[in-house]
C-alpha atoms as a PDB file:
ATOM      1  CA  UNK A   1    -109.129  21.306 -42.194  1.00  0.00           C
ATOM      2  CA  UNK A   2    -106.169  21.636 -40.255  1.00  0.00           C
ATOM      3  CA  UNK A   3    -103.778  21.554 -43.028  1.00  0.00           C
ATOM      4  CA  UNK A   4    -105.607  24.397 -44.681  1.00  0.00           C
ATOM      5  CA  UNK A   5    -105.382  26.479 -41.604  1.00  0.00           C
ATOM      6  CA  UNK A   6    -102.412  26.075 -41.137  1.00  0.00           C
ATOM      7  CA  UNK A   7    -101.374  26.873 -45.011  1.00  0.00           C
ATOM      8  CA  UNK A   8    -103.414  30.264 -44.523  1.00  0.00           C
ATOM      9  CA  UNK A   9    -101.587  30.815 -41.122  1.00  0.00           C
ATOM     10  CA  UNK A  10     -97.968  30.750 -43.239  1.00  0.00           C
ATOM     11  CA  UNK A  11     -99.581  33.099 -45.302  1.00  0.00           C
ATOM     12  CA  UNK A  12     -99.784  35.655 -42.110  1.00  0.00           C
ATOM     13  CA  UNK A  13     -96.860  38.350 -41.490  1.00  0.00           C
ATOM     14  CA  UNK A  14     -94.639  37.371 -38.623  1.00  0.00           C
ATOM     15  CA  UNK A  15     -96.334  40.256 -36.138  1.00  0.00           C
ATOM     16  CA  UNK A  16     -99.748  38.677 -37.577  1.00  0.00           C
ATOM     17  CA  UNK A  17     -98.738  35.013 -36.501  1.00  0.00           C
ATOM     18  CA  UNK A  18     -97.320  36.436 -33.377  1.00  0.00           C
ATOM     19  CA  UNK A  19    -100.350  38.288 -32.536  1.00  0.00           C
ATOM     20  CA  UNK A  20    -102.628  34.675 -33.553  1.00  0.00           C
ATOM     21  CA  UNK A  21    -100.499  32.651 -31.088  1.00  0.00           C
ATOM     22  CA  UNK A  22    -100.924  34.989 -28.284  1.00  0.00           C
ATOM     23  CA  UNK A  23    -104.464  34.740 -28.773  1.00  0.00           C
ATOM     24  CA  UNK A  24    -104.342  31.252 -28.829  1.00  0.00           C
ATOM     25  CA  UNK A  25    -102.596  31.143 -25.964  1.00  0.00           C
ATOM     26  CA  UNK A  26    -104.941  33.541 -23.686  1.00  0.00           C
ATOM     27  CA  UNK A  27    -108.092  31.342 -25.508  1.00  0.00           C
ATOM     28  CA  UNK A  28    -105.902  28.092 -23.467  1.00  0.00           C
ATOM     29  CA  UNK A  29    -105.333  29.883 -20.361  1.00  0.00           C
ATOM     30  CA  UNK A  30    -108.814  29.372 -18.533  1.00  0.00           C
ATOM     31  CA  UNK A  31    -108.906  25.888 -19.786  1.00  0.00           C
ATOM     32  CA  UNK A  32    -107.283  22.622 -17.865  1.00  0.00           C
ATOM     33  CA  UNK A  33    -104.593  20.861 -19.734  1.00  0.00           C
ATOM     34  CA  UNK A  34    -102.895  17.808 -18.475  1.00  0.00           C
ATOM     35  CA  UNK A  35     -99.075  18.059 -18.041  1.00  0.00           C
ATOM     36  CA  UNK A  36     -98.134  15.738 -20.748  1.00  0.00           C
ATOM     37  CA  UNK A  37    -100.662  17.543 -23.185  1.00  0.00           C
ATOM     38  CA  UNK A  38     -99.342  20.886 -22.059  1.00  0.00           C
ATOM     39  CA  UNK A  39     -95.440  19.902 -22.527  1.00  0.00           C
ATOM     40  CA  UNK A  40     -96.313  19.014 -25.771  1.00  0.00           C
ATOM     41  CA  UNK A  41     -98.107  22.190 -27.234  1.00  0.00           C
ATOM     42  CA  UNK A  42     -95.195  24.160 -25.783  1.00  0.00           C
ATOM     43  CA  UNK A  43     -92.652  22.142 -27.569  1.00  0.00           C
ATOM     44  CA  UNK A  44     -94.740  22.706 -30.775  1.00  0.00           C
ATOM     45  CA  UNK A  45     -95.051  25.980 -30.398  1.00  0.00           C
ATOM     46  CA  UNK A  46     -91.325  26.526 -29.731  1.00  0.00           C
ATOM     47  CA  UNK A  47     -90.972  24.920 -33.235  1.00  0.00           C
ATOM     48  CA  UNK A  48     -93.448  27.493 -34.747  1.00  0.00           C
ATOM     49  CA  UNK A  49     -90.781  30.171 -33.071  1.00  0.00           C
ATOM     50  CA  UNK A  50     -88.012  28.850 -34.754  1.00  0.00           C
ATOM     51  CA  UNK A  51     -86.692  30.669 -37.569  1.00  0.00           C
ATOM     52  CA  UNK A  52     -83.023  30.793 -39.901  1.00  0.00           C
ATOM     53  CA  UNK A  53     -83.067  34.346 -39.607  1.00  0.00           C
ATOM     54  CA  UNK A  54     -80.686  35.595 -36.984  1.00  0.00           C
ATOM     55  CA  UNK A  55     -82.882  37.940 -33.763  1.00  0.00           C
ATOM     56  CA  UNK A  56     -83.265  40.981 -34.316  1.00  0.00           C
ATOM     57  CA  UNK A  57     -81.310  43.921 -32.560  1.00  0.00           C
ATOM     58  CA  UNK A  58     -82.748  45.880 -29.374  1.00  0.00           C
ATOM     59  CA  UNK A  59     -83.001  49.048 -32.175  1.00  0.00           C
ATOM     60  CA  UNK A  60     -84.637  46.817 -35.172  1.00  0.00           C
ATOM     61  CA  UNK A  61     -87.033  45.803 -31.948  1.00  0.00           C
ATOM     62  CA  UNK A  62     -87.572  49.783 -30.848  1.00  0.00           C
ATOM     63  CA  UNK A  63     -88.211  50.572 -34.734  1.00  0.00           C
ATOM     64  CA  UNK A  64     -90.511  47.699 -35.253  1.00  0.00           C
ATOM     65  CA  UNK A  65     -92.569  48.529 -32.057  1.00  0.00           C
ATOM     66  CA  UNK A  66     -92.762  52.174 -33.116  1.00  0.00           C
ATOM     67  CA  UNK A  67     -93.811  51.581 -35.978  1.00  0.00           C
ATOM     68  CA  UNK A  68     -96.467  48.760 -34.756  1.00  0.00           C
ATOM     69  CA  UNK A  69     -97.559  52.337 -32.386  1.00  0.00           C
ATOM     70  CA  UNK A  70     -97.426  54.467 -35.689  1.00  0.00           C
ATOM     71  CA  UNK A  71     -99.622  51.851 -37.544  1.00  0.00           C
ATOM     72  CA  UNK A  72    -102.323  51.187 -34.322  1.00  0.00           C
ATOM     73  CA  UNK A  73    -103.134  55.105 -33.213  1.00  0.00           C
ATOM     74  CA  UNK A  74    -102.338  57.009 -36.324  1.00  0.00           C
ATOM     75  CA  UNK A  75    -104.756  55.152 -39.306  1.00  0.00           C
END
């Protein structure tokens, strides 16, 4: 079951996988993790940052975010 999940999460835009970790992450917040455990999951989730595209500029990060603005309040 995981392996499907996480075929249907590659599937996801990048804003869309974005918005599912922070979710996951807020889900983890009210919950006790060990250290150990919690080192780990932030390693793997550093991996799931990890791209070979290069960051994108403070404008292409202005345009996406208005746009994300344009998308949320105007449909």
């Amino acid at each position: 079951m995981l392996q499907e999940l996480k075929e249907q999460v590659l599937k996801l835009t990048p804003s869309d996988r974005l918005a599912l970790v922070s979710a996951i992450i807020e889900s983890l917040q009210d919950t006790q993790i060990s250290e150990p455990e919690r080192y780990s999951a932030v390693k793997r989730m550093q991996g799931l940052l990890k791209t070979d595209q290069p960051a994108p500029t403070d404008e292409e990060v202005a345009a996406m975010l208005e746009q994300r603005r344009l998308d949320k309040y105007l449909q």
